[in-house]
PDB file of N, CA and C in Angstrom:
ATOM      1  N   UNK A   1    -103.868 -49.882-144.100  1.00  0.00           N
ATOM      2  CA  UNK A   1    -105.138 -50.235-143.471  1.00  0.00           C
ATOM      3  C   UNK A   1    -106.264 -50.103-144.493  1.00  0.00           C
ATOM      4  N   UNK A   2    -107.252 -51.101-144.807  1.00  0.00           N
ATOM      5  CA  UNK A   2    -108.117 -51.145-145.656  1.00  0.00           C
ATOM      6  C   UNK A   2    -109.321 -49.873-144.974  1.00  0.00           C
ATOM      7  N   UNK A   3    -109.794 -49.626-146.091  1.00  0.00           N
ATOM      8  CA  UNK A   3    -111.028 -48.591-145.783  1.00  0.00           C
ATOM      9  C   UNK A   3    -112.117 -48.898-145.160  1.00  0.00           C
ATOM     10  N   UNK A   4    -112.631 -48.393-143.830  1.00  0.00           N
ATOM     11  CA  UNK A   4    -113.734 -49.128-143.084  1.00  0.00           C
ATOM     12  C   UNK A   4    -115.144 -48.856-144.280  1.00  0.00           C
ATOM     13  N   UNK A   5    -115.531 -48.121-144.641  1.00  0.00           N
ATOM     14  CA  UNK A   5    -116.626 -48.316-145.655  1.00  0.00           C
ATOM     15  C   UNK A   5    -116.105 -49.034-147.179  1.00  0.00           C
ATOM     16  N   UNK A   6    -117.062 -49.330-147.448  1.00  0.00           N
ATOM     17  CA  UNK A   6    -117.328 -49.845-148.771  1.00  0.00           C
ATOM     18  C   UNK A   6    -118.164 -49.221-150.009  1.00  0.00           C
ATOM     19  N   UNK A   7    -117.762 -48.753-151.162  1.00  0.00           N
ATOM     20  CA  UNK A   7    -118.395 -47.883-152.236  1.00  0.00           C
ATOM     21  C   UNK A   7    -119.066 -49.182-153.178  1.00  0.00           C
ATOM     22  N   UNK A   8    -119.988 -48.394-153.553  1.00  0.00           N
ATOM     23  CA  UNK A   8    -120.513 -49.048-154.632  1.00  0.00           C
ATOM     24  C   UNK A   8    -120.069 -49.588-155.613  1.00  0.00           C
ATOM     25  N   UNK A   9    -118.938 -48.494-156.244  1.00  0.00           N
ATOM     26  CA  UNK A   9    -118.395 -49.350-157.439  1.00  0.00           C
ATOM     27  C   UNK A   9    -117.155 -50.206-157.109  1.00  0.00           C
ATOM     28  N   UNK A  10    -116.738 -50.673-155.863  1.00  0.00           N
ATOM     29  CA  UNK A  10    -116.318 -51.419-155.329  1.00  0.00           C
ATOM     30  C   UNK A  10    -116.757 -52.708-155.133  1.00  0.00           C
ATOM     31  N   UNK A  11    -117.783 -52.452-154.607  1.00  0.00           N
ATOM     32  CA  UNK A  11    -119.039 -53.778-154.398  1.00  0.00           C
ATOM     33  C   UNK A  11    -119.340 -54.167-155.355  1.00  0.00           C
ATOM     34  N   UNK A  12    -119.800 -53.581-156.564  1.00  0.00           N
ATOM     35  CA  UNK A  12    -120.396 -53.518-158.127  1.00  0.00           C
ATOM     36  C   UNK A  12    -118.971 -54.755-158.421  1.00  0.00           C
ATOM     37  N   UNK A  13    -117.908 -54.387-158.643  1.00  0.00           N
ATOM     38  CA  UNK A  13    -116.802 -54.910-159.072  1.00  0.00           C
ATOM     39  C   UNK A  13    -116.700 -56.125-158.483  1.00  0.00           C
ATOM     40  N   UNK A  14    -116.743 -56.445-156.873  1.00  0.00           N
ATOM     41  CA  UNK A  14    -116.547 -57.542-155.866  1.00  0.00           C
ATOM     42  C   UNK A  14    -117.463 -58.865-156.634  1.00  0.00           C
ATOM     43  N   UNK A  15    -118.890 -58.047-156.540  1.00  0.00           N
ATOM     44  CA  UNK A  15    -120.290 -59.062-156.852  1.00  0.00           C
ATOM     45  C   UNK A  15    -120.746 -59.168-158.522  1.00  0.00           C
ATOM     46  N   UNK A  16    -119.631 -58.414-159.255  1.00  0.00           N
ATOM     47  CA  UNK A  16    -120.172 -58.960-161.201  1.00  0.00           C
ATOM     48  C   UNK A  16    -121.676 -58.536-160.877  1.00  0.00           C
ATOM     49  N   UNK A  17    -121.551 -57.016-160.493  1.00  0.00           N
ATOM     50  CA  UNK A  17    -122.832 -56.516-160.727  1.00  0.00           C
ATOM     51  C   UNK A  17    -122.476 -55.253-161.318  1.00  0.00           C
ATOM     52  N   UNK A  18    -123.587 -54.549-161.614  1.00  0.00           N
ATOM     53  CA  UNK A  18    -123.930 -53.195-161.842  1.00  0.00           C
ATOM     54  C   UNK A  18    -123.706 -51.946-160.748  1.00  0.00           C
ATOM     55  N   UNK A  19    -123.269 -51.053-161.055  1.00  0.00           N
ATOM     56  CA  UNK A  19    -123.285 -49.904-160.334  1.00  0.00           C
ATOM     57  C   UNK A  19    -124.814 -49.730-159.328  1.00  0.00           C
ATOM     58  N   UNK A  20    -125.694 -49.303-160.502  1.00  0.00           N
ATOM     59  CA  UNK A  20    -126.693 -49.071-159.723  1.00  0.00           C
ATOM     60  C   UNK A  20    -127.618 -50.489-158.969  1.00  0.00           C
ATOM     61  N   UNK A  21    -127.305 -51.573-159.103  1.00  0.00           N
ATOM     62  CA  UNK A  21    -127.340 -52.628-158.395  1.00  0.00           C
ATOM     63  C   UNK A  21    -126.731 -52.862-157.166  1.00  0.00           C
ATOM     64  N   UNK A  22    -126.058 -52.356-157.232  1.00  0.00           N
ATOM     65  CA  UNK A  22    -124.996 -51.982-156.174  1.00  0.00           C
ATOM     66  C   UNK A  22    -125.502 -51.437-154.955  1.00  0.00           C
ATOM     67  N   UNK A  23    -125.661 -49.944-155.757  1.00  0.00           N
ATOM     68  CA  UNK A  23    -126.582 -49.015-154.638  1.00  0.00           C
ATOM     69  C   UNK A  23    -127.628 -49.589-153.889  1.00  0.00           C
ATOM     70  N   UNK A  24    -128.361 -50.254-154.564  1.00  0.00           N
ATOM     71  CA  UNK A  24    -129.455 -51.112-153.801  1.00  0.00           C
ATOM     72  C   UNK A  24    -129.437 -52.731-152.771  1.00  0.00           C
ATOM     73  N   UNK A  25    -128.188 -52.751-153.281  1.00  0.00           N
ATOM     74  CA  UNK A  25    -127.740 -53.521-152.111  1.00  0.00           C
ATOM     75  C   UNK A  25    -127.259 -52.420-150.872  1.00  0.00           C
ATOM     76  N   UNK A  26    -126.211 -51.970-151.276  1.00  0.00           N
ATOM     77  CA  UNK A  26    -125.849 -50.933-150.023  1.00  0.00           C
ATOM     78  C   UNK A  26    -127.194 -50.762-149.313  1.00  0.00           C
ATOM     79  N   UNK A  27    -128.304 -50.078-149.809  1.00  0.00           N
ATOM     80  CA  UNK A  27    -129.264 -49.042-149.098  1.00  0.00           C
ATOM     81  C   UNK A  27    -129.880 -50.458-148.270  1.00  0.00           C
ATOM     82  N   UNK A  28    -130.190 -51.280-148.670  1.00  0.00           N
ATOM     83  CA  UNK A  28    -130.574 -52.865-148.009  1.00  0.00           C
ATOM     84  C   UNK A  28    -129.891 -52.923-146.883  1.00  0.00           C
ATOM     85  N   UNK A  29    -128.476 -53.034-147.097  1.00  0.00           N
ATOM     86  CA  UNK A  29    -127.916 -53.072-145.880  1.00  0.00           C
ATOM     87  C   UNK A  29    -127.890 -52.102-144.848  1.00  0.00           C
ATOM     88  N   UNK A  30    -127.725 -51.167-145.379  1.00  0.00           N
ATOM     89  CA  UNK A  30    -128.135 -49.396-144.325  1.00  0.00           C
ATOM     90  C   UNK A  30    -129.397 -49.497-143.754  1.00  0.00           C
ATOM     91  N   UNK A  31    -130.434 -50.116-144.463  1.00  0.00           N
ATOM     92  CA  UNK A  31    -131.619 -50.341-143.903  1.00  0.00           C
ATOM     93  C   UNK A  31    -131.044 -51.155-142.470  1.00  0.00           C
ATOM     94  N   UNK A  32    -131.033 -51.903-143.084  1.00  0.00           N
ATOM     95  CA  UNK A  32    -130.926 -53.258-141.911  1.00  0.00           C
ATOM     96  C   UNK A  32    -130.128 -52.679-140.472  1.00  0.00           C
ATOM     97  N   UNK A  33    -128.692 -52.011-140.933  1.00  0.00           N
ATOM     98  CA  UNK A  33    -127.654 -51.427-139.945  1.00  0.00           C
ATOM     99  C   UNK A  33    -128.914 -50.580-138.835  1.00  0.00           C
ATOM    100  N   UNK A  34    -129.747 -49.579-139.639  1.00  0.00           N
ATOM    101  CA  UNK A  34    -130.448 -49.016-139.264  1.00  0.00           C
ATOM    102  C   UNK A  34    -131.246 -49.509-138.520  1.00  0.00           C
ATOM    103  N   UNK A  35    -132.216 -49.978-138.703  1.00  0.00           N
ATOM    104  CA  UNK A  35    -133.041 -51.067-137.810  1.00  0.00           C
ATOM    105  C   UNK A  35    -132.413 -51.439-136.619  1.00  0.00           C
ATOM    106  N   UNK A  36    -131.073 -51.512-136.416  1.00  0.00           N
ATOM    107  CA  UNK A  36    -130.541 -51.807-135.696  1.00  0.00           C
ATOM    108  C   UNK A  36    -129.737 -50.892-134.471  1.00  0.00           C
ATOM    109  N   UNK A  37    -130.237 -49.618-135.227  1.00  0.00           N
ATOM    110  CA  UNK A  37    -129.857 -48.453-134.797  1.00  0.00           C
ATOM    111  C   UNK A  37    -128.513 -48.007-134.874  1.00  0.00           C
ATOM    112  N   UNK A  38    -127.746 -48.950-135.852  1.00  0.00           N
ATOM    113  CA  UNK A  38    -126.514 -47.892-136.135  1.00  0.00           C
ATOM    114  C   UNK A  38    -126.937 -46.457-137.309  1.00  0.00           C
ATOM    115  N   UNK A  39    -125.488 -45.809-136.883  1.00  0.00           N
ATOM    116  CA  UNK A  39    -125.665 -44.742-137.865  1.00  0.00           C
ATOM    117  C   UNK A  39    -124.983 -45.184-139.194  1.00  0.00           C
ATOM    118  N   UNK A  40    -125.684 -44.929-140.535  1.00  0.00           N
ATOM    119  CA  UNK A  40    -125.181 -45.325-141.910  1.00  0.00           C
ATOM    120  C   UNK A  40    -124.885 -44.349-142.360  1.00  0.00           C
ATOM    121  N   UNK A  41    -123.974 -44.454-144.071  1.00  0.00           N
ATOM    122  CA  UNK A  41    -123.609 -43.318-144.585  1.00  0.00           C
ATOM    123  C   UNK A  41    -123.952 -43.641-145.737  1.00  0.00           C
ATOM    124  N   UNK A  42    -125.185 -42.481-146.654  1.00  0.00           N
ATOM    125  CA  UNK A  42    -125.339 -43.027-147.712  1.00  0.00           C
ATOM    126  C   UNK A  42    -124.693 -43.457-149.043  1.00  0.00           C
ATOM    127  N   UNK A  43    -124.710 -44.369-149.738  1.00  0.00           N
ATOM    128  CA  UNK A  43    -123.847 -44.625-150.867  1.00  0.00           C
ATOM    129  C   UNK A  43    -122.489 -45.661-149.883  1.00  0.00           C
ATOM    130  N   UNK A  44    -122.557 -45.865-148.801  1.00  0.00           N
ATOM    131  CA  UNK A  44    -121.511 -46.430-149.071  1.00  0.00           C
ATOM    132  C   UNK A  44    -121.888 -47.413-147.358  1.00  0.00           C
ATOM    133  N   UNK A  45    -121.464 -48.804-147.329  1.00  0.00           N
ATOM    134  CA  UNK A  45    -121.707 -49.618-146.340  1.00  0.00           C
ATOM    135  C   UNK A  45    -120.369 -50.341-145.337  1.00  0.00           C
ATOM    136  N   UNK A  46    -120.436 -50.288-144.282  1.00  0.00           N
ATOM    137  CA  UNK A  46    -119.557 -50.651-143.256  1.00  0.00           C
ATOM    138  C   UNK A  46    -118.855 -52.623-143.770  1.00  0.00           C
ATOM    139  N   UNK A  47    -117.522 -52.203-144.203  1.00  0.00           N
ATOM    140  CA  UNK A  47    -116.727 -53.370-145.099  1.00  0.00           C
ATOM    141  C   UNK A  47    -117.204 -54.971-144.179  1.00  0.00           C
ATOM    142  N   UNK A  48    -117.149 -54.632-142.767  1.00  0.00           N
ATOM    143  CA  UNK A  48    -117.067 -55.871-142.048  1.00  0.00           C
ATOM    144  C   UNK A  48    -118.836 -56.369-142.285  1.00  0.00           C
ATOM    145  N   UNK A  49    -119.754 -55.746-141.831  1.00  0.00           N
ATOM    146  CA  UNK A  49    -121.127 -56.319-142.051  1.00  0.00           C
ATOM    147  C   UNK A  49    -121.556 -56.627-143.734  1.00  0.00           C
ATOM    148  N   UNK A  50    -121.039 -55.610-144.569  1.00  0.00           N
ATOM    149  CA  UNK A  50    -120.549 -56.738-146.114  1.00  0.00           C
ATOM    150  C   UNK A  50    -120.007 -57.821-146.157  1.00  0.00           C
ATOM    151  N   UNK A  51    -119.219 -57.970-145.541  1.00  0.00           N
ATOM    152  CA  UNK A  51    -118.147 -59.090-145.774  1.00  0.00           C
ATOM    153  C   UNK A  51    -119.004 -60.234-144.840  1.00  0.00           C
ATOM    154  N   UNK A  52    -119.808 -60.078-143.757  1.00  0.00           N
ATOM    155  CA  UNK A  52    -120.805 -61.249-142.887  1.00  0.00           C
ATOM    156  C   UNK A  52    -121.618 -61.322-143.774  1.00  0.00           C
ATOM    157  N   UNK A  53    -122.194 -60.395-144.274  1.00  0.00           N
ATOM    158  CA  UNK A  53    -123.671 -60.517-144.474  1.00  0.00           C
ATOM    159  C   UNK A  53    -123.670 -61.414-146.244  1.00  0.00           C
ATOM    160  N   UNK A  54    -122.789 -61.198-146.720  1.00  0.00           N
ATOM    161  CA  UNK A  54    -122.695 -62.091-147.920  1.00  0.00           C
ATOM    162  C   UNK A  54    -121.960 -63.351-147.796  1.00  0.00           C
ATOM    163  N   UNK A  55    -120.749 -63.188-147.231  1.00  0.00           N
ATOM    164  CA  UNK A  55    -119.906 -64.169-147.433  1.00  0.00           C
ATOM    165  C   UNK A  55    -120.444 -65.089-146.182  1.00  0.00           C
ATOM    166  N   UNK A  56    -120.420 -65.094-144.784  1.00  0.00           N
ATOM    167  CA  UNK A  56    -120.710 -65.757-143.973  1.00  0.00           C
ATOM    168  C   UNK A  56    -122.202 -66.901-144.156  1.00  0.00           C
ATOM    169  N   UNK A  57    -121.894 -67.998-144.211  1.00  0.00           N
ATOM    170  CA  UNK A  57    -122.926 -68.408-143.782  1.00  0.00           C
ATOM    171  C   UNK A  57    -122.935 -69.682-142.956  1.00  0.00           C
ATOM    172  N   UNK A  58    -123.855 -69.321-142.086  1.00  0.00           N
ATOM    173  CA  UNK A  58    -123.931 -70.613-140.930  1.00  0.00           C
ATOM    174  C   UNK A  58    -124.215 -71.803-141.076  1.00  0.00           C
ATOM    175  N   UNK A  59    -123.673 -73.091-141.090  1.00  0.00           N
ATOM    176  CA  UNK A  59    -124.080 -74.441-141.084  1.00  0.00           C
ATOM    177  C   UNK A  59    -124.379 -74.747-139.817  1.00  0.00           C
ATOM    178  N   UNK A  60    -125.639 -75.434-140.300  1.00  0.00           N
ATOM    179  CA  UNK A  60    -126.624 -75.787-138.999  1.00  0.00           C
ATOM    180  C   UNK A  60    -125.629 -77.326-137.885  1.00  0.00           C
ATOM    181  N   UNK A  61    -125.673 -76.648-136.983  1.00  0.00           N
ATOM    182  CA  UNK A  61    -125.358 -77.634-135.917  1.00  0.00           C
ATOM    183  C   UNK A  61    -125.721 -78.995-136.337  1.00  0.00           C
ATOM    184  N   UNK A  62    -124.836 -80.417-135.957  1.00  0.00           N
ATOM    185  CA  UNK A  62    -125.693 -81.508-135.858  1.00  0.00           C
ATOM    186  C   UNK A  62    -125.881 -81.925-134.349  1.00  0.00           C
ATOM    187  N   UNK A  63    -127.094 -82.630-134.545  1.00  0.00           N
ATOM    188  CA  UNK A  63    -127.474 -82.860-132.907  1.00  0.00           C
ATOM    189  C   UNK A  63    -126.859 -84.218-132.895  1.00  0.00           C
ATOM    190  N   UNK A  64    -126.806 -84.796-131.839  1.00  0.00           N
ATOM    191  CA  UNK A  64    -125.713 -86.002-131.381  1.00  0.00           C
ATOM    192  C   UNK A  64    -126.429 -87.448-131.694  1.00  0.00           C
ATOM    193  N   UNK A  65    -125.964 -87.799-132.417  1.00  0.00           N
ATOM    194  CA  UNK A  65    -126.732 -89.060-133.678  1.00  0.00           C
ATOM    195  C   UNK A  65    -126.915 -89.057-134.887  1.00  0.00           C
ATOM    196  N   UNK A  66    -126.417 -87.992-135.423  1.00  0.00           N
ATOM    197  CA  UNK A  66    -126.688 -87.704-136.764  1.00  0.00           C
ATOM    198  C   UNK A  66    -125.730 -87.611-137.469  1.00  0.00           C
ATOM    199  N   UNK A  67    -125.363 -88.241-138.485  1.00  0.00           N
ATOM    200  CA  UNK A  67    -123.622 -87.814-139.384  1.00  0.00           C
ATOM    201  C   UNK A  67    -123.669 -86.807-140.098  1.00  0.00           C
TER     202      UNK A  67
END
């Protein structure tokens, strides 16, 4: 079973970034979790809202007439 959090130098490695680049993504996202009123853990971010919050992205609906 994969690890429900995510470490920095994990992420660092995932995104061809920096360690401490890293961290500041995490705390971004803890922000955000937060705002939202989950509970975060510092230094390290919940794998599934990483994995939406970068990789996911939504293509806009077409409305009916449009190719």
């Amino acid at each position: 079973m994969s690890e429900k959090f995510i470490r920095a130098e994990e992420l660092a490695e995932i995104m061809e970034i920096s360690v401490p680049y890293a961290y500041k993504i995490i705390k971004q996202l803890n922000e955000e979790l937060d705002a939202k009123g989950y509970i975060t853990i510092t230094g390290r971010v919940n794998r599934e809202y990483f994995n939406e919050r970068v990789y996911s992205a939504k293509v806009p609906e077409k409305k009916e007439g449009e190719d």
